[in-house]
PDB file of N, CA and C in Angstrom:
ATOM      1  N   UNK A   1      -4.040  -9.883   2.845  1.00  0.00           N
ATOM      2  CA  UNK A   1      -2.588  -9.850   2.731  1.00  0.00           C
ATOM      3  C   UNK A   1      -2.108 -10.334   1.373  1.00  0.00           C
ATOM      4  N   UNK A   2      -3.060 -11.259   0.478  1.00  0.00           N
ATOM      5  CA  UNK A   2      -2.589 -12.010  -0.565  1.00  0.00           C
ATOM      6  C   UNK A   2      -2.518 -10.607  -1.529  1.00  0.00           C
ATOM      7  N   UNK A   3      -3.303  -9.758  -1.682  1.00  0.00           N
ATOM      8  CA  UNK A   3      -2.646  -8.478  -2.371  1.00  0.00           C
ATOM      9  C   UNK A   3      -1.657  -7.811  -2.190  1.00  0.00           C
ATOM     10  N   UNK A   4      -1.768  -7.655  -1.134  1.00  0.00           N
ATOM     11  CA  UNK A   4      -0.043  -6.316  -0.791  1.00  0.00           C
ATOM     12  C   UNK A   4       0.851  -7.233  -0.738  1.00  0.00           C
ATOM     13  N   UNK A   5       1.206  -8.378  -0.790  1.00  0.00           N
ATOM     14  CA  UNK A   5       2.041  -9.529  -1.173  1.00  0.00           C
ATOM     15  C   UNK A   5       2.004  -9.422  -2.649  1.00  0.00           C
ATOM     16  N   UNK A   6       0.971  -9.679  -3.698  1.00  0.00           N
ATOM     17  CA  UNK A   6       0.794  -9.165  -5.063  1.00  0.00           C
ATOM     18  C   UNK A   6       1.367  -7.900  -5.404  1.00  0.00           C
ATOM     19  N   UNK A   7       1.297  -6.922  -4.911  1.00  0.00           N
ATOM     20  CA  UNK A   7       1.196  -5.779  -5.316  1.00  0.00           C
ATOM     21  C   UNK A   7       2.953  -5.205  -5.007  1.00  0.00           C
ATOM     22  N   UNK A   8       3.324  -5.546  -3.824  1.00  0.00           N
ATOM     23  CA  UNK A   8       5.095  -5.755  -3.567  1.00  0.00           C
ATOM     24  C   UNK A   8       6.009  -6.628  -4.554  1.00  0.00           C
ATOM     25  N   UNK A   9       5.581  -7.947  -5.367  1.00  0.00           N
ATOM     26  CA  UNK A   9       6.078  -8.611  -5.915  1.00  0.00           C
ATOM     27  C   UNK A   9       6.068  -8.069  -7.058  1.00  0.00           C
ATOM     28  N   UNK A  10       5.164  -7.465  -7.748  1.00  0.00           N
ATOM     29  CA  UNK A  10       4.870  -6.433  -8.700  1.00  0.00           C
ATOM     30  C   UNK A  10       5.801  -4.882  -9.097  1.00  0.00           C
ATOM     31  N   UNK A  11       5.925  -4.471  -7.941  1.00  0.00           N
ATOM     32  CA  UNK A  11       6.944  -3.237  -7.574  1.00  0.00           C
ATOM     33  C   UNK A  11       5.501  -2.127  -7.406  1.00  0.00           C
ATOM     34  N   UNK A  12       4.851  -2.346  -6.885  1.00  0.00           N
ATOM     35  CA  UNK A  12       3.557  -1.482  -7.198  1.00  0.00           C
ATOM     36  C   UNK A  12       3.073  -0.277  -5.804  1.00  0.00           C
ATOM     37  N   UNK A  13       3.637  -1.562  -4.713  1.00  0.00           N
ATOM     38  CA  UNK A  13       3.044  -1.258  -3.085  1.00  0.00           C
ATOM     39  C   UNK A  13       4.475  -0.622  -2.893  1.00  0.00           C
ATOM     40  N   UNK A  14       4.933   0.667  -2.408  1.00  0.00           N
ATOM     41  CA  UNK A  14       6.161   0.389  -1.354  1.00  0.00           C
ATOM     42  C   UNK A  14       6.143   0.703   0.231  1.00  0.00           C
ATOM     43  N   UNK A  15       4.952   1.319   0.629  1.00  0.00           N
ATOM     44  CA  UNK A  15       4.957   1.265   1.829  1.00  0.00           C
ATOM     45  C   UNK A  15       3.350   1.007   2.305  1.00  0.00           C
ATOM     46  N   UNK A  16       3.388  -0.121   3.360  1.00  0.00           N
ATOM     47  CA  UNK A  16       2.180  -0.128   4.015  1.00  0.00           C
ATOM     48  C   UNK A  16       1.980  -0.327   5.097  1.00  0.00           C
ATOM     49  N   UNK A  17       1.044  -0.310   5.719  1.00  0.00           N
ATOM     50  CA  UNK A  17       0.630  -0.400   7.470  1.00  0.00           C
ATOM     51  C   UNK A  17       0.191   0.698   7.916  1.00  0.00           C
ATOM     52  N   UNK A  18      -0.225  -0.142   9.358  1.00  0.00           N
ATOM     53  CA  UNK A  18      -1.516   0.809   9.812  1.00  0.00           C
ATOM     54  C   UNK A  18      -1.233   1.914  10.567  1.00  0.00           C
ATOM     55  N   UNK A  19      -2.388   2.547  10.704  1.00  0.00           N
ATOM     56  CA  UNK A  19      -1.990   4.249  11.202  1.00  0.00           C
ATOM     57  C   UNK A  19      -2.902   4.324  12.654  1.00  0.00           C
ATOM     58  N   UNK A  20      -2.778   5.420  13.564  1.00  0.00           N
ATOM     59  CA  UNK A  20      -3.813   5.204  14.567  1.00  0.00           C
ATOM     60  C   UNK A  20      -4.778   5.825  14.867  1.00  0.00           C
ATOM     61  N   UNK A  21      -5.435   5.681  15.634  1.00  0.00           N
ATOM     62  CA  UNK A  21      -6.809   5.623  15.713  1.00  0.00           C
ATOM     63  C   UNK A  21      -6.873   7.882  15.599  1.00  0.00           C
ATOM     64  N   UNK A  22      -7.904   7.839  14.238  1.00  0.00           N
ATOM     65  CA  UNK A  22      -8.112   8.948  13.714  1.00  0.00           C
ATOM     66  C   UNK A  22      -9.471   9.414  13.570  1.00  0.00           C
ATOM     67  N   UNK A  23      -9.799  11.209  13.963  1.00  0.00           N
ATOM     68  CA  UNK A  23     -11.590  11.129  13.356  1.00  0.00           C
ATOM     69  C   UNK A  23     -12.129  10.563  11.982  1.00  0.00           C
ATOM     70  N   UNK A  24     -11.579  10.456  11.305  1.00  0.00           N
ATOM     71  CA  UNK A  24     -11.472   9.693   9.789  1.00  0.00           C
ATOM     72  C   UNK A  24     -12.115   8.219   9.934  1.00  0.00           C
ATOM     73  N   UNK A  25     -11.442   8.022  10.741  1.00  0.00           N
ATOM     74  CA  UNK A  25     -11.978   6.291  11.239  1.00  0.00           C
ATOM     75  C   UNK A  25     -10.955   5.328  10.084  1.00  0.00           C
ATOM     76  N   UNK A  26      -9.513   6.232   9.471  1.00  0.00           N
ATOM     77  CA  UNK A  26      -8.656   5.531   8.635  1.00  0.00           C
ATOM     78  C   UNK A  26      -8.253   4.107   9.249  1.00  0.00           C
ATOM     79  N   UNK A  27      -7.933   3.521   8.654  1.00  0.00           N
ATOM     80  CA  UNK A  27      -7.416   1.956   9.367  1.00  0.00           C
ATOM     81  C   UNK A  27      -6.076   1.713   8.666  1.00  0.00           C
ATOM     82  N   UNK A  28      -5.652   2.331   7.699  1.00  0.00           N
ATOM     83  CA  UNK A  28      -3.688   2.076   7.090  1.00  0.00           C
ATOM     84  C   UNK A  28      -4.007   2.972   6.127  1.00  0.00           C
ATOM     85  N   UNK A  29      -2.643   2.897   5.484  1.00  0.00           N
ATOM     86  CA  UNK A  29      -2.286   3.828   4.085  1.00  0.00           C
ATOM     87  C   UNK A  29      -1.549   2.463   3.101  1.00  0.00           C
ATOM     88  N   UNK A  30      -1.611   2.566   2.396  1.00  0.00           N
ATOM     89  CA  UNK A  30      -0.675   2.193   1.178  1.00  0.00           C
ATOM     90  C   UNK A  30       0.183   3.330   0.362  1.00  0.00           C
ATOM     91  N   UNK A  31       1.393   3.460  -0.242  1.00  0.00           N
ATOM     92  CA  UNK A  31       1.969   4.427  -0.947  1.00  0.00           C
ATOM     93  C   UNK A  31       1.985   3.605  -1.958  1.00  0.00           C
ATOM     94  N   UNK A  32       1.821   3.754  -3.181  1.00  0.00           N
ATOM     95  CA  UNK A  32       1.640   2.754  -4.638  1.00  0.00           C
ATOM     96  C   UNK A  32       2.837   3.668  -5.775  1.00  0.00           C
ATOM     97  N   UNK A  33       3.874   2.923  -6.029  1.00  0.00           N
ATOM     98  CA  UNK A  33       4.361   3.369  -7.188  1.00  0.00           C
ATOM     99  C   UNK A  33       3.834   3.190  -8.665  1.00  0.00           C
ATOM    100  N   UNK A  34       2.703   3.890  -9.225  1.00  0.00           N
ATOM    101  CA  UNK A  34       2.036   4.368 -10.211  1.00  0.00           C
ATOM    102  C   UNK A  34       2.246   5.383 -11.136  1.00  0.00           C
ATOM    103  N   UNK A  35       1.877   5.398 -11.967  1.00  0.00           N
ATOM    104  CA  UNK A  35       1.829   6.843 -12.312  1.00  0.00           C
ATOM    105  C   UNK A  35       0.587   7.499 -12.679  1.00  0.00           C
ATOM    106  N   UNK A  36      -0.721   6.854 -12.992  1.00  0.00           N
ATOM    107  CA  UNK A  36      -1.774   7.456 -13.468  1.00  0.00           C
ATOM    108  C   UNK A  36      -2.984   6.995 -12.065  1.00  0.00           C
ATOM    109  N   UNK A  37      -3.833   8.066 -11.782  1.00  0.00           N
ATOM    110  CA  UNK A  37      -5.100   7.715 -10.804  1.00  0.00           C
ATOM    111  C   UNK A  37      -5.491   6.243 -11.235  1.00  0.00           C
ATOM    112  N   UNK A  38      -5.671   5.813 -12.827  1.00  0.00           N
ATOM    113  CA  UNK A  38      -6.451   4.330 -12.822  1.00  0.00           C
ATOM    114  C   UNK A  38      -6.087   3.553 -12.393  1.00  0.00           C
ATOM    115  N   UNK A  39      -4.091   3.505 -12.397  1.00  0.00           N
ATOM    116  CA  UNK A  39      -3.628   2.543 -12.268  1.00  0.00           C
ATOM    117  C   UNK A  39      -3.410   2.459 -10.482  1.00  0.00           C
ATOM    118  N   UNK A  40      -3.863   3.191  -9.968  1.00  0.00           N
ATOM    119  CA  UNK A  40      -4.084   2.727  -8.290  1.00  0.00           C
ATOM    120  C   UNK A  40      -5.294   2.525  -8.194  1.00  0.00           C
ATOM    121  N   UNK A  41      -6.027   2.691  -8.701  1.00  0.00           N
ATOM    122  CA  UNK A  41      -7.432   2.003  -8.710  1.00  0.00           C
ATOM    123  C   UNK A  41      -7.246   0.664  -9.440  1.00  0.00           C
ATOM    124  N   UNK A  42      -6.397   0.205 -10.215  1.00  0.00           N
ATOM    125  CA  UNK A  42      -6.540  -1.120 -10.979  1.00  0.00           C
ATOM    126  C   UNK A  42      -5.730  -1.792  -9.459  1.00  0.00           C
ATOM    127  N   UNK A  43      -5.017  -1.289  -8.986  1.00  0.00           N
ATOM    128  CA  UNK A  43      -4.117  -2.021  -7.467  1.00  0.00           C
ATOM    129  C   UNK A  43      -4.911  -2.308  -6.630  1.00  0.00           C
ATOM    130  N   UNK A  44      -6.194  -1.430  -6.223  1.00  0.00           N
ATOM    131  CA  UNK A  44      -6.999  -1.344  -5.082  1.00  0.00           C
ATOM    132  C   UNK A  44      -8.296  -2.388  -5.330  1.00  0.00           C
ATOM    133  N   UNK A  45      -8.724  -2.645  -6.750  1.00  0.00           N
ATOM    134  CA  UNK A  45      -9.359  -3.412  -6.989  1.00  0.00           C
ATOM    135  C   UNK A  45      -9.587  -4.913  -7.050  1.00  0.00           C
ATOM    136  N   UNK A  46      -8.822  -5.258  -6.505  1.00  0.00           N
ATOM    137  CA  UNK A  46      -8.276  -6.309  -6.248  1.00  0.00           C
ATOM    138  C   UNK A  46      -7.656  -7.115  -5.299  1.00  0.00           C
ATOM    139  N   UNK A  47      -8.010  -6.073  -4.083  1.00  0.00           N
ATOM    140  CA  UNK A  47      -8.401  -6.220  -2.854  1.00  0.00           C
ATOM    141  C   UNK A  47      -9.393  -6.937  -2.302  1.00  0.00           C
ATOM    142  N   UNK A  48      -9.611  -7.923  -1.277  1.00  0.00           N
ATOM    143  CA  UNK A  48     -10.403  -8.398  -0.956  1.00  0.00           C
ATOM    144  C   UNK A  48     -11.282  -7.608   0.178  1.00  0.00           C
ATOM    145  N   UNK A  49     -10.323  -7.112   0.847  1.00  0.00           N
ATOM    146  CA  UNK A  49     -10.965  -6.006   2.073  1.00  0.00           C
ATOM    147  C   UNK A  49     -12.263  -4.611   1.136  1.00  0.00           C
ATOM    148  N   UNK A  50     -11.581  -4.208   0.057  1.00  0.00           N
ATOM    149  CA  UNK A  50     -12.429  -3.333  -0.881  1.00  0.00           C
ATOM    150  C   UNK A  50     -13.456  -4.154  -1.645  1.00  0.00           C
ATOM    151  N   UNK A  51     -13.337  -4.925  -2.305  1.00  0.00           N
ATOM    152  CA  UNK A  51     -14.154  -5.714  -3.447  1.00  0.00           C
ATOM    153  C   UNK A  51     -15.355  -5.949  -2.228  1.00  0.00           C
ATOM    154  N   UNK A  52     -15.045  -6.297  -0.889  1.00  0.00           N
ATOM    155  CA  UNK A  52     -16.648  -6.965  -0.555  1.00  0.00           C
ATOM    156  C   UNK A  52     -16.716  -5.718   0.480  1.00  0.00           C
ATOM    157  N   UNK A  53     -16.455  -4.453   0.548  1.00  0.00           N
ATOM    158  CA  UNK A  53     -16.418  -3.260   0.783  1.00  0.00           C
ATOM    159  C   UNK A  53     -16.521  -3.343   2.553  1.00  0.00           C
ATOM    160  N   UNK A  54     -15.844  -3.921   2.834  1.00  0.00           N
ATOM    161  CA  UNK A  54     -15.079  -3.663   4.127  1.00  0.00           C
ATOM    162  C   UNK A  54     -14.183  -2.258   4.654  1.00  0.00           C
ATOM    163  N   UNK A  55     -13.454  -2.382   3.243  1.00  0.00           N
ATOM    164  CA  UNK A  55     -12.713  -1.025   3.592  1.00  0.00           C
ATOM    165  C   UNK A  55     -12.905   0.267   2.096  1.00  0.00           C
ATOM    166  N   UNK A  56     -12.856   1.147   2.443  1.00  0.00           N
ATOM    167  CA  UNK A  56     -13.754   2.160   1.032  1.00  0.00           C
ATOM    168  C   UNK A  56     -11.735   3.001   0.559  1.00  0.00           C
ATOM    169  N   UNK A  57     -11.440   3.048  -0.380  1.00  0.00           N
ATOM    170  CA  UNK A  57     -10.060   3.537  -0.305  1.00  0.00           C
ATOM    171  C   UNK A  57     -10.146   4.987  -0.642  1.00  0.00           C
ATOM    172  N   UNK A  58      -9.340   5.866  -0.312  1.00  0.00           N
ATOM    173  CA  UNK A  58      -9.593   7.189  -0.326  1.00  0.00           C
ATOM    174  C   UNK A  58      -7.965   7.693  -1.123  1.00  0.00           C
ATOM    175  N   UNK A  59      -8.049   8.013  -2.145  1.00  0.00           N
ATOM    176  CA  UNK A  59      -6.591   8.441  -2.787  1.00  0.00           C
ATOM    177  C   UNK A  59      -6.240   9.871  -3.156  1.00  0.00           C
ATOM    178  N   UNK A  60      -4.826   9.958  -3.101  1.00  0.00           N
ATOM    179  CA  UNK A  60      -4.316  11.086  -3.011  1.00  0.00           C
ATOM    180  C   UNK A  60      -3.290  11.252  -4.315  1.00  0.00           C
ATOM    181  N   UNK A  61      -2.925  12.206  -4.922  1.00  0.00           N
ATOM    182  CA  UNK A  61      -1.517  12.101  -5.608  1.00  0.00           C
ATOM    183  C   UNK A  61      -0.374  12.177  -4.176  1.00  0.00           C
ATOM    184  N   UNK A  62       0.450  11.965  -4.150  1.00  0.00           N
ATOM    185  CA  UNK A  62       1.775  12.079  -3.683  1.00  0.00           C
ATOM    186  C   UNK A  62       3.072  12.413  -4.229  1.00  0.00           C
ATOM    187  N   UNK A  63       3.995  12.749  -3.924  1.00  0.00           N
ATOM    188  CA  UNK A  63       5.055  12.746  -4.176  1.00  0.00           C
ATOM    189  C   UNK A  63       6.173  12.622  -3.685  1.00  0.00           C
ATOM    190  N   UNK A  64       7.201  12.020  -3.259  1.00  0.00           N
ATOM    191  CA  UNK A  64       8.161  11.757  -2.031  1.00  0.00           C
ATOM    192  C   UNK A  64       9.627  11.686  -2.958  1.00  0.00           C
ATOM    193  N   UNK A  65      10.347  11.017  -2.111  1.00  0.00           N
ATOM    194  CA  UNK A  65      12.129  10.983  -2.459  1.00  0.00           C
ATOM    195  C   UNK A  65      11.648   9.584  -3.540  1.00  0.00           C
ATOM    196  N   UNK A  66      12.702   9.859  -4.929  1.00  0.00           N
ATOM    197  CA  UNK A  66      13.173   8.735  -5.444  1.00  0.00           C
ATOM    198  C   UNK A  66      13.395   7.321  -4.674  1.00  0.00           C
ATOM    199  N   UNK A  67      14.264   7.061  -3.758  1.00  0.00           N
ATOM    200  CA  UNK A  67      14.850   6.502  -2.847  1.00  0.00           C
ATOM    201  C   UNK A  67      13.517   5.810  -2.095  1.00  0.00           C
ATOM    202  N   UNK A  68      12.479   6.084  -1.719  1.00  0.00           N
ATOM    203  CA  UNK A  68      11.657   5.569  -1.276  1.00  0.00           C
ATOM    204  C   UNK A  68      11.389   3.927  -1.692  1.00  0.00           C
ATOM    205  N   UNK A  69      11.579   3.750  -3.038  1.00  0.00           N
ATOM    206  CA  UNK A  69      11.150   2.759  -3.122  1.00  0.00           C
ATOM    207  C   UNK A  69      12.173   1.130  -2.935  1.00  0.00           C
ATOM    208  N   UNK A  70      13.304   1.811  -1.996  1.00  0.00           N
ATOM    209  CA  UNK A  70      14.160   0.969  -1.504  1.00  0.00           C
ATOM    210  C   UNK A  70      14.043   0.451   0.057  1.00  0.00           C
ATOM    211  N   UNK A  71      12.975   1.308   0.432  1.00  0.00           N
ATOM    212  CA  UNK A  71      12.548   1.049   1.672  1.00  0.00           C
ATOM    213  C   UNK A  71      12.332  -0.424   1.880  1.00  0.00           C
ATOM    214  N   UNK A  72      11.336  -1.291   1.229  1.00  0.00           N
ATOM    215  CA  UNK A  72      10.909  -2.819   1.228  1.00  0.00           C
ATOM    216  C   UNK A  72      11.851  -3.437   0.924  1.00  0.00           C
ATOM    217  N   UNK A  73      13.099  -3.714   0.026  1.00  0.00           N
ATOM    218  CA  UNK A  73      13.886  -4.324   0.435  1.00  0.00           C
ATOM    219  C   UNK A  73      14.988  -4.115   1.198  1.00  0.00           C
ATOM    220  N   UNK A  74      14.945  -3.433   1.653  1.00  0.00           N
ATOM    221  CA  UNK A  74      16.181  -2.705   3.059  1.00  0.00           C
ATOM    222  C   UNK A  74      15.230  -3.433   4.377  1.00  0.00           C
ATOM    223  N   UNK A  75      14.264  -3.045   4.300  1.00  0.00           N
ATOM    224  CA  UNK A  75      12.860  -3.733   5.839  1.00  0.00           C
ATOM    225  C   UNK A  75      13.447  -5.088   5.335  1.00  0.00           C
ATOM    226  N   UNK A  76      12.898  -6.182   4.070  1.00  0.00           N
ATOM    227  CA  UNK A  76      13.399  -7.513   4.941  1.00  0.00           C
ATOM    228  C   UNK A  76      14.308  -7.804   5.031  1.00  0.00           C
ATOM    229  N   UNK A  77      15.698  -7.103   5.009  1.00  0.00           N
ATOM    230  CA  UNK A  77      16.984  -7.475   5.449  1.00  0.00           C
ATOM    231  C   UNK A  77      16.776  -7.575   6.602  1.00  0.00           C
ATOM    232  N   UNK A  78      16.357  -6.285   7.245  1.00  0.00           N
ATOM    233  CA  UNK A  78      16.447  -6.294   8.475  1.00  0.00           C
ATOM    234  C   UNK A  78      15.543  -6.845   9.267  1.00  0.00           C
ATOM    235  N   UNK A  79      14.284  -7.526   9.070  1.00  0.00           N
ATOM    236  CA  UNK A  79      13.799  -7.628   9.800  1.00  0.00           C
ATOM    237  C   UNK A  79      13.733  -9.214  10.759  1.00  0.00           C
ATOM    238  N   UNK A  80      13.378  -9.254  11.636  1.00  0.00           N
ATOM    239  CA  UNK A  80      13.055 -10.221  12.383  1.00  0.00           C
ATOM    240  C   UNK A  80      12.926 -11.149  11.907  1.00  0.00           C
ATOM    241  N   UNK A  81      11.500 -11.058  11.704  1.00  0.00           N
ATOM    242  CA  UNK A  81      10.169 -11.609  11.403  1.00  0.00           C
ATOM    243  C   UNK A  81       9.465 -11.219  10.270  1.00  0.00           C
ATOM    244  N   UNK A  82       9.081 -12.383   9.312  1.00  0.00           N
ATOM    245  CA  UNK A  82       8.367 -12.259   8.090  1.00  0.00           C
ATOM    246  C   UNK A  82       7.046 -12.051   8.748  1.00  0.00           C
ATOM    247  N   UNK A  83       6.160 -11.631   7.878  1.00  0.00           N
ATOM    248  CA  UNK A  83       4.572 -11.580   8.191  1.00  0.00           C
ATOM    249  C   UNK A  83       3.825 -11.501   6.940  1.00  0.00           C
TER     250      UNK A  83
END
């Protein structure tokens, strides 16, 4: 968690959490505001779940709405509960 806490404080992460149970055997996604392949590999590296290879990351380009990256601070207005 001490990364995607890093990586949100950064402006880097804007959406994460887990997905369900898939033939993939995926366990979450991250969406990373980047712009070059290295620089989501410089995000992912620095992971503790990846570095001692728990989890193997599999990346995509994307592309979505501008607006997306207002999602994380709109969630902790609203939310409950920190985590």
């Amino acid at each position: 968690m001490s990364n995607i806490k890093k990586l949100v404080k950064e402006g880097k992460l804007v959406v994460a959490g887990p997905i369900s149970k898939n033939d993939k055997t995926y366990r979450g996604i991250f969406i990373l505001n980047v712009t070059t392949f290295e620089d989501a590999v410089s995000c992912m590296s620095t992971d503790a779940a990846i570095t001692e290879r728990i989890l193997e990351p599999e990346m995509y380009k994307w592309y979505g709405s501008a607006a997306l990256p207002e999602y994380l601070p709109a969630s902790d207005k609203i939310n409950k509960k920190s985590f």
